[in-house]
Protein backbone atom coordinates (compact mmCIF):
# COMPACT_ATOMS: atom_id res chain seq x y z
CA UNK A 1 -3.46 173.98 178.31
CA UNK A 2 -0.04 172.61 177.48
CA UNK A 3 0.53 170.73 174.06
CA UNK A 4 3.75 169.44 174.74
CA UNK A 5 4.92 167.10 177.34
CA UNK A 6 8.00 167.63 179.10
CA UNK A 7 11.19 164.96 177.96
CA UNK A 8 14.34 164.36 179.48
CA UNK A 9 17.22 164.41 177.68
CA UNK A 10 21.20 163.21 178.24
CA UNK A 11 23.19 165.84 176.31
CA UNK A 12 26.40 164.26 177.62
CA UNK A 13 29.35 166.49 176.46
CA UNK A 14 26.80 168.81 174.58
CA UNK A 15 25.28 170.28 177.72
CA UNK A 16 28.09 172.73 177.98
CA UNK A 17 27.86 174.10 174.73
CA UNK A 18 23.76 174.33 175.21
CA UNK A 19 24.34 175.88 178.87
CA UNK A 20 26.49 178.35 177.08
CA UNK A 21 24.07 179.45 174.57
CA UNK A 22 21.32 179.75 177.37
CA UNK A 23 23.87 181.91 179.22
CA UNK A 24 24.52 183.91 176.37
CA UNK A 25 21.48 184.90 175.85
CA UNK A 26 20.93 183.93 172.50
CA UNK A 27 17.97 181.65 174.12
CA UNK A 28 16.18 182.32 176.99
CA UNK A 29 16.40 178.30 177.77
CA UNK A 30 17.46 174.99 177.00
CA UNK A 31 14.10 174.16 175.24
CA UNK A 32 14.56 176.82 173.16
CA UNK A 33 17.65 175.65 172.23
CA UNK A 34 16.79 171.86 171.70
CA UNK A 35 13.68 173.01 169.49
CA UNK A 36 16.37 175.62 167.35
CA UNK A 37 18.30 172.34 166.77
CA UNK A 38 15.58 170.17 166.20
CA UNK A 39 14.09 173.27 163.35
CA UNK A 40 17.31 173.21 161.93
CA UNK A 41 17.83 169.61 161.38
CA UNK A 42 14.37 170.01 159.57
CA UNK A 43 15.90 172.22 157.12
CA UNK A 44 19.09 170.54 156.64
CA UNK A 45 16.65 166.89 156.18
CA UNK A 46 14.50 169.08 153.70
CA UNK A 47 17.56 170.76 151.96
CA UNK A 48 19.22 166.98 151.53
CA UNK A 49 15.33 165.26 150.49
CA UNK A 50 15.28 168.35 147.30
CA UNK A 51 19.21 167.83 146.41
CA UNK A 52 17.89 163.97 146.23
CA UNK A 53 14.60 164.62 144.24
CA UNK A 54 17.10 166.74 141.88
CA UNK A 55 19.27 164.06 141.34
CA UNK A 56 16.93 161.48 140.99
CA UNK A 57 14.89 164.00 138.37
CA UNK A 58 17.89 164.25 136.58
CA UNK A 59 18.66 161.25 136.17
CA UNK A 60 15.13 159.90 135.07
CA UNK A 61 15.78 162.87 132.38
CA UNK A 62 18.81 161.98 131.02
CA UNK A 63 18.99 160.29 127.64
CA UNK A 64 21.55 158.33 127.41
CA UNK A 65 21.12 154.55 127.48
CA UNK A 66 20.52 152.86 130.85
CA UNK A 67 23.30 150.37 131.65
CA UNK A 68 23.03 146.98 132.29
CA UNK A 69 23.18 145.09 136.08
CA UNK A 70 26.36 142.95 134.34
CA UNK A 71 27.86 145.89 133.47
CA UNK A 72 27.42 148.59 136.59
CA UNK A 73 29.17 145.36 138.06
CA UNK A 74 31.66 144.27 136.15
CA UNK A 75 32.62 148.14 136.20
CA UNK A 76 33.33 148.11 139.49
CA UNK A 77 34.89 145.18 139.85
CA UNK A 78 37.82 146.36 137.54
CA UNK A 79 37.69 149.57 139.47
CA UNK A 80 38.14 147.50 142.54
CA UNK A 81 40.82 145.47 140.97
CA UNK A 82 43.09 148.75 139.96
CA UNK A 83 42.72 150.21 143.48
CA UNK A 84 44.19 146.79 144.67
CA UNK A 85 47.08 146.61 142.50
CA UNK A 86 47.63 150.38 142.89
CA UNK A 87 47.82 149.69 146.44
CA UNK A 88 50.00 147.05 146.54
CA UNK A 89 52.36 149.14 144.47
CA UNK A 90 52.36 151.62 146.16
C-alpha cells in the first residue's frame, strides 16, 4: 500500500535543471530529486535552528549587564543619524 499521495508541482524555470539531474543519472526520477531537495532543506533548517540555539545560549550566558530598551534605541538612532550624514556627504 502506498503512503504517499502523488502532488503536482510547477517547477517553472527549475524543471530544466531537475530534468537534467534525472537525465544524468544522479536520480532515477524527479521524485527522487524533489525529496533530495526537500532532505536537504531539512538539514540546512536544522543546521540554522542549532547556530540559533547557540547564539541564543550564548547570550543567556554572557555576563555582562543587560542593556536597557532606552538605550538599544537611542543606540541606533545615533547609528542611524551618522549613516545619514555620512551619506549626504558623501
Amino acid at each position: 500500500m502506498r503512503t504517499s499521495k502523488p502532488v503536482s508541482v510547477t517547477l517553472g524555470e527549475m524543471q530544466e535543471r531537475v530534468d537534467a539531474r534525472v537525465r544524468s543519472g544522479a536520480y532515477a526520477s524527479v521524485s527522487e530529486v524533489v525529496r533530495a531537495g526537500l532532505r536537504a532543506l531539512d538539514r540546512e533548517e536544522a543546521a540554522l535552528d542549532l547556530v540559533l540555539r547557540q547564539k541564543v545560549q550564548e547570550a543567556l550566558d554572557d555576563p555582562r549587564p543587560l542593556l536597557s530598551v532606552d538605550d538599544v534605541f537611542d543606540d541606533l538612532s545615533r547609528h542611524r543619524a551618522a549613516r545619514k550624514a555620512a551619506a549626504r556627504g558623501a
